[in-house]
Protein backbone atom coordinates (compact mmCIF):
# COMPACT_ATOMS: atom_id res chain seq x y z
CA UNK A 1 4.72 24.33 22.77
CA UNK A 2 1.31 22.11 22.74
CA UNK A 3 1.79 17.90 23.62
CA UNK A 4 0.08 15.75 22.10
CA UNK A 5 -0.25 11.86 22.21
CA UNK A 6 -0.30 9.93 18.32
CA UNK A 7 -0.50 5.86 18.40
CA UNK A 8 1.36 5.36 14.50
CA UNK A 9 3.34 3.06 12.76
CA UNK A 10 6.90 4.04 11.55
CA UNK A 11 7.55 4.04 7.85
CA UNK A 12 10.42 5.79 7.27
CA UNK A 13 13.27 7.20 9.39
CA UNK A 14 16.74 8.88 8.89
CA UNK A 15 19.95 10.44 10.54
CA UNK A 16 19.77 13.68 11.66
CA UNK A 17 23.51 15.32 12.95
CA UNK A 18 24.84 13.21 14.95
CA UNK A 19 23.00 11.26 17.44
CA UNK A 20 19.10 12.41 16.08
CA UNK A 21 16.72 10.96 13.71
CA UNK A 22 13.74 12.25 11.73
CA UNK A 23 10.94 9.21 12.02
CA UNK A 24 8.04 9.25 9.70
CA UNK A 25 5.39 7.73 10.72
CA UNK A 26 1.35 7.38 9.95
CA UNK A 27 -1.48 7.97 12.89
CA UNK A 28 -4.29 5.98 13.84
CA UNK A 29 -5.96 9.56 12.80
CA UNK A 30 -5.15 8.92 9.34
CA UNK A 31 -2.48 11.54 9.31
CA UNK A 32 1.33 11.65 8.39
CA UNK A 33 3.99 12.86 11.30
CA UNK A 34 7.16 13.90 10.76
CA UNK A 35 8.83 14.12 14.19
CA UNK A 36 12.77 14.18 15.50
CA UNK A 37 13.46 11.71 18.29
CA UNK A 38 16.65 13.66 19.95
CA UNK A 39 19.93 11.38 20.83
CA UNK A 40 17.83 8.30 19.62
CA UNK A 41 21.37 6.85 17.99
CA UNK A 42 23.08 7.05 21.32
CA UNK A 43 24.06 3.87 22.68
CA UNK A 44 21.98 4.28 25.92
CA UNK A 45 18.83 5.96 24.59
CA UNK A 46 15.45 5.75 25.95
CA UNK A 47 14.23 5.17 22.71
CA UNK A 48 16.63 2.25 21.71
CA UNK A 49 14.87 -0.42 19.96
CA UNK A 50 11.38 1.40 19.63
CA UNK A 51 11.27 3.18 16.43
CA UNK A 52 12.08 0.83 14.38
CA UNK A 53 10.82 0.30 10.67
CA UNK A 54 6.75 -0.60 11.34
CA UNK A 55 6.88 -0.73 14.43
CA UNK A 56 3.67 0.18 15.82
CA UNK A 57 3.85 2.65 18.60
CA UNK A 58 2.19 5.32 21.21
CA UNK A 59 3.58 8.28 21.04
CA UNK A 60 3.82 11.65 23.13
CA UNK A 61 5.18 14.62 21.25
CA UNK A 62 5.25 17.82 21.46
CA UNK A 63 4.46 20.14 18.62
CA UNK A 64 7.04 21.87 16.53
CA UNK A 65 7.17 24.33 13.31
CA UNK A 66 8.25 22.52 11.15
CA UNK A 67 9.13 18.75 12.49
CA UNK A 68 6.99 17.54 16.09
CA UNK A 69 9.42 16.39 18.88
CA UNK A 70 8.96 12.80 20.32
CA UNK A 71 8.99 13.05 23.77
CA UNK A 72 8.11 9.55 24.53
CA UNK A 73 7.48 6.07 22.50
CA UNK A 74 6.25 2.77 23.68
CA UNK A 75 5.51 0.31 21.33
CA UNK A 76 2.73 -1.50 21.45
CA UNK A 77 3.59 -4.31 18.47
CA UNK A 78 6.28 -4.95 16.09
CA UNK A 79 6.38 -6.73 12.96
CA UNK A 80 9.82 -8.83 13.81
CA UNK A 81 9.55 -11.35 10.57
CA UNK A 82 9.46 -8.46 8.14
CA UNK A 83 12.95 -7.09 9.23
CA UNK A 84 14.33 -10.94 8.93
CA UNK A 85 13.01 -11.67 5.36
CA UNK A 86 14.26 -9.51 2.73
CA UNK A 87 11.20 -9.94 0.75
CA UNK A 88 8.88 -8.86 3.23
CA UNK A 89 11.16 -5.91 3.99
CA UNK A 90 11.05 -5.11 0.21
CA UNK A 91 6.94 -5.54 -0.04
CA UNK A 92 6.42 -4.06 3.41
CA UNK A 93 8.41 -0.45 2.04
CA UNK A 94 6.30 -0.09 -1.27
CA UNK A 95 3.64 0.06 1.03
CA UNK A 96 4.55 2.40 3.57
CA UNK A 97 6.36 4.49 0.19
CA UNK A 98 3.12 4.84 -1.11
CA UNK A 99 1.35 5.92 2.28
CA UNK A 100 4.53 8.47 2.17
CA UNK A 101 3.88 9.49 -1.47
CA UNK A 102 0.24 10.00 -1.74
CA UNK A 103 -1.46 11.08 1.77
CA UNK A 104 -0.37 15.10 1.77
CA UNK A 105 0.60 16.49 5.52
CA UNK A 106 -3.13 17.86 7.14
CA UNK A 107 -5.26 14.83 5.19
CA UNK A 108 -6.87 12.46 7.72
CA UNK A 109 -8.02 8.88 6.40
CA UNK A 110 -8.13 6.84 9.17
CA UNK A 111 -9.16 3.93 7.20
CA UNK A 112 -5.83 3.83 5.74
CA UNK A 113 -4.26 3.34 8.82
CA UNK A 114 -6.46 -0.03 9.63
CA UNK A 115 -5.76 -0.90 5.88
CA UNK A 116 -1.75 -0.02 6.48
CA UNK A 117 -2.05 -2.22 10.18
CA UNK A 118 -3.94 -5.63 8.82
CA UNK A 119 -1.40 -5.50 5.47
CA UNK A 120 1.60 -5.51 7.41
CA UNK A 121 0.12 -8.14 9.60
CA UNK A 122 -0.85 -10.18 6.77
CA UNK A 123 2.83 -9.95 5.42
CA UNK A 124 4.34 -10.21 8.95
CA UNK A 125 2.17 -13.59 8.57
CA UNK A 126 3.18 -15.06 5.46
CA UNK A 127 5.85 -17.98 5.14
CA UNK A 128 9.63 -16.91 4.37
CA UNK A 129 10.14 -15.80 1.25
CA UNK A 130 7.04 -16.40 -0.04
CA UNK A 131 6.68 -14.64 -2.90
CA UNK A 132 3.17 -15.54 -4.36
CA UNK A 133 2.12 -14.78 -1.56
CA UNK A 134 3.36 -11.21 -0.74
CA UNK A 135 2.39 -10.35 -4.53
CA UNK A 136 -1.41 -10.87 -3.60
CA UNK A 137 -1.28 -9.02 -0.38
CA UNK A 138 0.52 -6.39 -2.12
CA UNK A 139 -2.36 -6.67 -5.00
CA UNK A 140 -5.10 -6.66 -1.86
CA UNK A 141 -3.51 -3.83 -0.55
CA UNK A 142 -3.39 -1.72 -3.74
CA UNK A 143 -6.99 -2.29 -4.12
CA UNK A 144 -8.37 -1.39 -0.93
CA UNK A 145 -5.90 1.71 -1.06
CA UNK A 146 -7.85 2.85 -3.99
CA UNK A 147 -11.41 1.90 -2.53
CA UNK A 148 -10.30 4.38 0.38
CA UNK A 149 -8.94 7.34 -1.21
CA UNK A 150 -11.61 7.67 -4.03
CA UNK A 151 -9.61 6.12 -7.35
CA UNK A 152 -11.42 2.63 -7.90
CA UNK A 153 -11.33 1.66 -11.13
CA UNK A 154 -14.65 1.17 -12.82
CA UNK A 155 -15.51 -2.31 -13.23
CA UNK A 156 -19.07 -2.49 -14.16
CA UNK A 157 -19.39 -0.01 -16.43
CA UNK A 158 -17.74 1.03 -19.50
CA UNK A 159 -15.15 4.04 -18.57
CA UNK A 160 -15.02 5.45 -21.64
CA UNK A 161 -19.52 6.03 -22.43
CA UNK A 162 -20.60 4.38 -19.15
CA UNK A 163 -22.70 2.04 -20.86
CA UNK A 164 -22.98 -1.52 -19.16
CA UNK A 165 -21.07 -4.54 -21.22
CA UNK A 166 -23.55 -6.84 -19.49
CA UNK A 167 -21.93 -9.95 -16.75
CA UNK A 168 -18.50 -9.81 -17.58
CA UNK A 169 -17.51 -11.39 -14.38
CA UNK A 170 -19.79 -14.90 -15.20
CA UNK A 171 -18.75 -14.74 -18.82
CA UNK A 172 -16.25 -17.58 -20.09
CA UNK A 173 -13.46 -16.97 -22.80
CA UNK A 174 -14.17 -13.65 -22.84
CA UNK A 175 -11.49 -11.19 -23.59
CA UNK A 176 -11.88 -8.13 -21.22
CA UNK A 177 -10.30 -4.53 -22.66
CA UNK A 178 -8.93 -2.20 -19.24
CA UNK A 179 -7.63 1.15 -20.24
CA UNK A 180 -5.25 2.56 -17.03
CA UNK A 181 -5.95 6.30 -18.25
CA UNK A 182 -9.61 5.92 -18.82
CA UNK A 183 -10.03 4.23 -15.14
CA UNK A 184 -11.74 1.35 -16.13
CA UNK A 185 -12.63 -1.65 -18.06
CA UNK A 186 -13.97 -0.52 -21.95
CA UNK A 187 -16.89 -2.11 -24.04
CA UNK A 188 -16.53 -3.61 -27.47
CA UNK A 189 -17.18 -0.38 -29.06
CA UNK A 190 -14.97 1.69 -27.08
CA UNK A 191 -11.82 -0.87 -26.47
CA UNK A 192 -11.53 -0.87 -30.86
CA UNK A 193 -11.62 3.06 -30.68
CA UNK A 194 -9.07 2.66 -27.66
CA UNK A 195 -5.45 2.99 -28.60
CA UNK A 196 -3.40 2.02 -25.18
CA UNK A 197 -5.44 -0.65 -23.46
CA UNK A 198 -4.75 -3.95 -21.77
CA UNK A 199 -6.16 -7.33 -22.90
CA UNK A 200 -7.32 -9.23 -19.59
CA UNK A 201 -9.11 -12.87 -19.84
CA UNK A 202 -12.46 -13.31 -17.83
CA UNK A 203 -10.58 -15.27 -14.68
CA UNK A 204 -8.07 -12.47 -14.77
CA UNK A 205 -10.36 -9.99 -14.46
CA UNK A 206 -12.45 -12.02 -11.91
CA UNK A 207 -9.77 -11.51 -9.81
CA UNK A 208 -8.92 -7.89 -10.15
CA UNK A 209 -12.80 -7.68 -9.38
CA UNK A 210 -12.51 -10.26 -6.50
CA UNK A 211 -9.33 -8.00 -4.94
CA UNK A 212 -12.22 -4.64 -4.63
CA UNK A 213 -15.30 -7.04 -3.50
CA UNK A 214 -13.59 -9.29 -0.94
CA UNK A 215 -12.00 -8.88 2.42
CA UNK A 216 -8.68 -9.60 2.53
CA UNK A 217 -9.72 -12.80 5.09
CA UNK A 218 -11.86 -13.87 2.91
CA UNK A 219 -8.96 -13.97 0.29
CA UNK A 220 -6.46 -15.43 2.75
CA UNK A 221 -6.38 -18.96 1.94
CA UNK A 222 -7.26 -18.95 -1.53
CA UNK A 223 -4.90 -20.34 -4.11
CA UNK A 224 -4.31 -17.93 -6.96
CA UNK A 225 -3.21 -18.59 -10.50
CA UNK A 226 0.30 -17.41 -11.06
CA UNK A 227 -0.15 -15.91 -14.37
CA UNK A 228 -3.51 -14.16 -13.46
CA UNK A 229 -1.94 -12.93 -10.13
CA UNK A 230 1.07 -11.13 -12.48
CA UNK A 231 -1.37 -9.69 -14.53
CA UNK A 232 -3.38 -8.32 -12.12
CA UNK A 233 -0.05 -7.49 -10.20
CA UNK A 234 1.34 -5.50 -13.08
CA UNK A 235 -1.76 -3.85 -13.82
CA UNK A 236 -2.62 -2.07 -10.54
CA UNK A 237 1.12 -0.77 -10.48
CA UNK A 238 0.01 0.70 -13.85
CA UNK A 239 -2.85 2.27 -12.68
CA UNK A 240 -2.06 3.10 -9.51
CA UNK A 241 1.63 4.97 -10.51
CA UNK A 242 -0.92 6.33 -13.33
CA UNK A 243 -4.09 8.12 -11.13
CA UNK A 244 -2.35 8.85 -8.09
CA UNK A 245 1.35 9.99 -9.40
CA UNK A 246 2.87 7.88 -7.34
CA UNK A 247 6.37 6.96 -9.21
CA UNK A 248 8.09 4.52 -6.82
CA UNK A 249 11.61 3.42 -7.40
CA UNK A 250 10.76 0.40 -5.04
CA UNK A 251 8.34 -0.71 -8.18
CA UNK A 252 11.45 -0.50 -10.56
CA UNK A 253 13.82 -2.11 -8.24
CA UNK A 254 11.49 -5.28 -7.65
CA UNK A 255 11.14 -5.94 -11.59
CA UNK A 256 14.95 -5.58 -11.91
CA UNK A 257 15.90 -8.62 -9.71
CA UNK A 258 12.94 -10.57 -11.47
CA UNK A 259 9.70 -10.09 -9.04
C-alpha cells in the first residue's frame, strides 16, 4: 500500500473496537481524510495527546480501501482554549460539521482549509465565553465559506430579474427584502410578488454585505450591534442550511439553550 504525508486539522473522531479510532480530519489540499489511528486509546500510545479535536497536525499515512491508516502524527499547533470553553467547543464543531457535511470525499478547496485554520484561530482568540463575539466569527466564517464554494448570495442585484435596486448599502431607513431560496436580496417589484422573504434594515444589511467584502482582520475589532449581528446570524443559518443542504443538529442545539 502507497504512503503518503497530509498536514490537516482534526474535526471529528470516534471509537473503533477496542483500543482504535477513526479521525476525520481536513488537508491543507482542501480534501477530507478519513483515517484509523490503531491502539490510539491505549494508555501508552504513540499517538497520545495528538489527535485531538482541531488539533492541527502532519501526518504520514498509508493508503487504505476504504479508511487511510495513520502511521505517524505530529502536531504542529493546537487550539487549547477551545477545549476549555464550552462555547468555543460548541462554535468551533458547527464549523468543522459543516466542513464534514458539505465538502464530498475527492473535492479539493484548499482555500477552505486557510478559511477553516484563521476561524479557529480567531475563536481560539476570543475572551471566555464570549458570546458576541463567537456569533460574528461564526457569521465571518459562514460568509467566506460561501464566497469559496460558489453560493454567495447576490447582493447587488435583484435575485429574482437581476435588475439593480440602485445603492442600497448608502441608503438610510431603507427596508431591504432577502429571499433565502431566491439567493439574494429582491427589488421593490419583486419583494411584493415574493411570498417567503426576510425584512432586513439598511445597517443590517450593511453588515451582511460588510461580512462578504471585508477580511475577517479588518472586522476584528469592530463593535457590532447586537440585534443586527442576530439578524444577520439567523439569516446565513437560513441560507446556508437552505443552498448547501447542510441540516446541522449543532444549529438546533445552540437555539435550544438560548444562543
Amino acid at each position: 500500500m502507497p504512503t503518503f504525508k497530509a498536514r490537516a486539522i482534526i474535526l471529528r473522531s470516534h471509537k473503533l473496537g477496542e483500543a482504535d479510532k477513526i479521525i476525520r480530519m481536513y488537508s491543507k489540499q482542501g480534501r477530507i481524510i478519513s483515517a484509523v489511528a490503531k491502539g490510539s486509546r491505549k494508555t501508552r500510545s504513540r499517538f497520545r495527546g495528538r489527535l485531538e479535536l482541531f488539533n492541527m497536525a502532519d501526518m504520514e499515512l498509508t493508503s487504505g480501501r476504504n479508511l487511510d491508516i495513520i502511521n505517524q502524527a505530529d502536531i504542529i499547533h493546537c487550539y487549547d482554549n477551545i477545549s476549555k470553553d464550552f462555547y468555543k467547543f460548541a462554535f468551533a464543531g458547527i464549523i468543522a460539521n459543516i466542513i464534514l457535511k458539505t465538502q464530498a470525499a475527492g473535492n479539493e478547496n484548499p482555500a477552505l482549509f486557510k478559511l477553516l485554520y484563521i476561524s479557529l484561530n480567531e475563536i481560539d482568540s476570543a475572551a471566555q465565553e464570549d458570546e458576541l463575539t463567537l456569533k460574528k466569527i461564526l457569521c465571518l466564517f459562514e460568509a467566506k465559506f460561501l464566497q469559496v464554494t460558489g453560493f454567495e448570495p447576490m447582493l447587488d442585484i435583484c435575485s429574482s430579474c437581476n435588475k439593480d435596486p440602485g445603492g442600497l448599502y448608502m441608503m438610510e431607513k431603507k427596508d431591504i427584502y432577502f429571499s433565502v431560496a431566491n439567493g439574494g436580496i429582491l427589488c421593490s417589484q419583486c419583494s411584493r410578488d415574493t411570498g417567503a422573504k426576510k425584512r432586513l434594515g439598511t445597517s443590517t444589511f450593511r453588515l451582511l454585505s460588510d461580512l462578504f467584502r471585508l477580511k475577517i482582520e479588518d472586522l476584528r475589532g469592530v463593535d457590532l450591534d447586537p440585534g443586527n449581528l442576530k439578524k444577520v446570524y439567523s439569516l446565513l443559518e437560513d441560507y446556508l442550511v437552505y443552498h448547501s443542504d447542510c441540516t446541522l443538529d449543532s444549529f438546533r442545539y445552540l437555539r435550544k439553550i438560548g444562543i
